[in-house]
Protein backbone atom coordinates (compact mmCIF):
# COMPACT_ATOMS: atom_id res chain seq x y z
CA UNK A 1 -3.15 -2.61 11.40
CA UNK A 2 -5.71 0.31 11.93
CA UNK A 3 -6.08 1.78 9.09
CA UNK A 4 -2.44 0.95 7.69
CA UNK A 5 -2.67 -0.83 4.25
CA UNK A 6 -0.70 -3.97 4.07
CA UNK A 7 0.29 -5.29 0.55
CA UNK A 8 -0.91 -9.26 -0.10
CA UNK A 9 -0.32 -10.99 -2.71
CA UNK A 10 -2.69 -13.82 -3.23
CA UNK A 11 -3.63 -16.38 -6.95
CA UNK A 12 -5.58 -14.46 -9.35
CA UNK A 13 -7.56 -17.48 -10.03
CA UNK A 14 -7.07 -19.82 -7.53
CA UNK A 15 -7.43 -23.74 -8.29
CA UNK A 16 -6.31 -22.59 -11.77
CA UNK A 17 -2.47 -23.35 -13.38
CA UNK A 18 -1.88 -20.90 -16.54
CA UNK A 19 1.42 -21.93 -18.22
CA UNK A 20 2.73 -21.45 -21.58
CA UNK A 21 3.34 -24.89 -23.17
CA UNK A 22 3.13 -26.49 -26.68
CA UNK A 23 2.90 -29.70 -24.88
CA UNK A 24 0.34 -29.89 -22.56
CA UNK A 25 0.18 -33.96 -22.14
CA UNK A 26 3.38 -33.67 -20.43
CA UNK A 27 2.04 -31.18 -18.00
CA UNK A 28 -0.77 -33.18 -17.79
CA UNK A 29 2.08 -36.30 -16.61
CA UNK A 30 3.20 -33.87 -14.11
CA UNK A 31 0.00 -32.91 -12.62
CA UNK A 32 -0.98 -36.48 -12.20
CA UNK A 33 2.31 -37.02 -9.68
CA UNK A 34 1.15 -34.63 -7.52
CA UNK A 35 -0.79 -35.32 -4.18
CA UNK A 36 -2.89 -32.48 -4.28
CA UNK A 37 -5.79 -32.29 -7.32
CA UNK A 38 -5.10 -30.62 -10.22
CA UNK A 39 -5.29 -31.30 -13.78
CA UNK A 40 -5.48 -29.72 -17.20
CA UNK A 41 -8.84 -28.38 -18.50
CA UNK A 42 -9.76 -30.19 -20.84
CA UNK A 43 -13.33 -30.72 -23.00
CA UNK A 44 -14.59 -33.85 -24.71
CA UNK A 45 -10.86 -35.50 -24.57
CA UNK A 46 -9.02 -32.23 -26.25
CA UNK A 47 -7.14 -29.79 -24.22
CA UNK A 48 -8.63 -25.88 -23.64
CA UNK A 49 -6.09 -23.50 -24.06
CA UNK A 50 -6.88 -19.97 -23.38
CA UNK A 51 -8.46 -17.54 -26.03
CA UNK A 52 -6.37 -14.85 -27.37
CA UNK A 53 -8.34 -12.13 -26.04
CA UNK A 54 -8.30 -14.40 -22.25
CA UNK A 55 -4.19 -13.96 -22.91
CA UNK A 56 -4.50 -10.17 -23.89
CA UNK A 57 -6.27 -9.78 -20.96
CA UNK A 58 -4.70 -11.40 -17.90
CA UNK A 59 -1.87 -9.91 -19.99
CA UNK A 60 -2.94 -6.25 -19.47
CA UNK A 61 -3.35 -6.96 -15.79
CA UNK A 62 0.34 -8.00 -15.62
CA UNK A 63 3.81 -7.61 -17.07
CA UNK A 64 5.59 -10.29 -18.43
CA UNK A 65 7.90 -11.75 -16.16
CA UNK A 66 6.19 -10.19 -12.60
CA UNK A 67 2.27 -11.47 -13.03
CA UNK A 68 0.78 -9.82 -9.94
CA UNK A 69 -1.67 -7.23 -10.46
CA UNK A 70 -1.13 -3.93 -9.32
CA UNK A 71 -3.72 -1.73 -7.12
CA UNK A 72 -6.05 -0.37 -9.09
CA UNK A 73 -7.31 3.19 -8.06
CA UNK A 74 -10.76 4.87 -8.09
CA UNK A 75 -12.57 7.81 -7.13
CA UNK A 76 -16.22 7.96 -5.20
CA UNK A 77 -18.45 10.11 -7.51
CA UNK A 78 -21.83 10.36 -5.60
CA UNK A 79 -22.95 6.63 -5.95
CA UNK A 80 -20.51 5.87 -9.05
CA UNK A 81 -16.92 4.72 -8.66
CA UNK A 82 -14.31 5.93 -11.65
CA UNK A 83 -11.64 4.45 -12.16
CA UNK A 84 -8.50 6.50 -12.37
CA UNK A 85 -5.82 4.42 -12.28
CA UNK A 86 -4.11 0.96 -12.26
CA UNK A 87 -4.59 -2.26 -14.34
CA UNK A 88 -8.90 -1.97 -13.53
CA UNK A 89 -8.47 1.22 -16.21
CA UNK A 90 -10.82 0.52 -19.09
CA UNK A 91 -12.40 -3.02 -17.51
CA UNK A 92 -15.18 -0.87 -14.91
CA UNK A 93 -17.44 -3.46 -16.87
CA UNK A 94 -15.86 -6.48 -15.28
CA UNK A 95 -16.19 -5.49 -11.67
CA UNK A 96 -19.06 -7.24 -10.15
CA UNK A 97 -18.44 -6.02 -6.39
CA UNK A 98 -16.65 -3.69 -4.60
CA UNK A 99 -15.47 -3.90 -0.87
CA UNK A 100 -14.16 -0.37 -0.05
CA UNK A 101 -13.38 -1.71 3.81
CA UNK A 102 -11.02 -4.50 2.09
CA UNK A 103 -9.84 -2.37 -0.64
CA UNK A 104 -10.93 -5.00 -2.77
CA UNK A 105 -13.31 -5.17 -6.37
CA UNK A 106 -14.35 -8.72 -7.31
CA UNK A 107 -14.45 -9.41 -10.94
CA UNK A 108 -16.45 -11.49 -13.20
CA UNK A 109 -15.15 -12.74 -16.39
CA UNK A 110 -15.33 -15.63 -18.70
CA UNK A 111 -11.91 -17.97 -18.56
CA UNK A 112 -11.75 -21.00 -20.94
CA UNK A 113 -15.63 -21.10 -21.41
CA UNK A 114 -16.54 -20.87 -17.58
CA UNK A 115 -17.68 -17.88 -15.30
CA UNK A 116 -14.86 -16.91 -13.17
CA UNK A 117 -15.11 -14.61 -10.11
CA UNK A 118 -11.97 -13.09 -9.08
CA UNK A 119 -10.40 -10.42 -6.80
CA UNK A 120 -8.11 -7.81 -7.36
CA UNK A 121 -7.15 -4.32 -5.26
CA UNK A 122 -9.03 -1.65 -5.72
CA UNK A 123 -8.62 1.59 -3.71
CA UNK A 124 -11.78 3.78 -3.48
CA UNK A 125 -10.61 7.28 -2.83
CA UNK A 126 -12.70 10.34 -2.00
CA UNK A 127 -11.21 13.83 -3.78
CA UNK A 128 -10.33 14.97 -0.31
CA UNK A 129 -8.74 11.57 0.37
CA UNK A 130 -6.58 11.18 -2.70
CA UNK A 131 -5.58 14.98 -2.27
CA UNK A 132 -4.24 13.85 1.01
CA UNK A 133 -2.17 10.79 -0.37
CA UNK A 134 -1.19 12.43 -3.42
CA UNK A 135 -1.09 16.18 -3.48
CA UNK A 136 0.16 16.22 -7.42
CA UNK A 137 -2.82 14.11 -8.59
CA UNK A 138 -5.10 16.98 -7.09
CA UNK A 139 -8.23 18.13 -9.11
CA UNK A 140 -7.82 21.89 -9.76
């Protein structure tokens, strides 16, 4: 384990279901049989399905049919991190934390009107270290 990376795959948003239904009382019935908590969000009585831009982006982390996210990839630029690669590309904004020991970034983002702090792989790279792992992606 020193040093090795191991892959994980772990919930995106833990303690949350995301399904595709056009009945969600029924999944509601379902979610009551079970012994563990869960239920469907709901406000004031009336189910809260997910925004269209939510979808589009838990979509863009994913592909249809395998939802885990990918590693994202980034490069150390004096004190800034860029991202180079991976589904992080284009969200920097969202990343609250980074832990470059864990290989993780910790994102913030707003999920059926709450604040929702998730994690997701992030590999911070120096040029000398992605060089190493990837001599084609070099910077000339």
């Amino acid at each position: 384990m020193h040093g090795e990376w191991v892959n994980t795959t772990k919930p995106l948003f833990p303690g949350y279901l995301i399904c595709d239904t056009a009945d969600p009382r029924t999944v509601q019935q379902y979610l009551l049989r079970m012994d563990d908590f869960a239920r469907v969000l709901s406000q004031d009585g009336q189910f809260v399905p997910l925004a269209k831009d939510e979808v589009q982006l838990i979509g863009g982390f994913t592909h249809r049919g395998d939802r885990v996210v990918s590693m994202s990839e980034a490069l150390k630029d004096g004190d800034q991190v860029v991202v180079t690669a991976g589904p992080l590309l284009g969200h920097e904004g969202l990343i609250k934390t980074i832990n470059r020991r864990k290989s993780t970034a910790y994102l913030e983002l707003d999920l059926c009107g709450r604040r929702v702090t998730t994690r997701v792989g992030l590999a911070v790279l120096s040029a000398e270290q992605r060089t190493m792992r990837n001599p084609k992606k070099a910077i000339a």
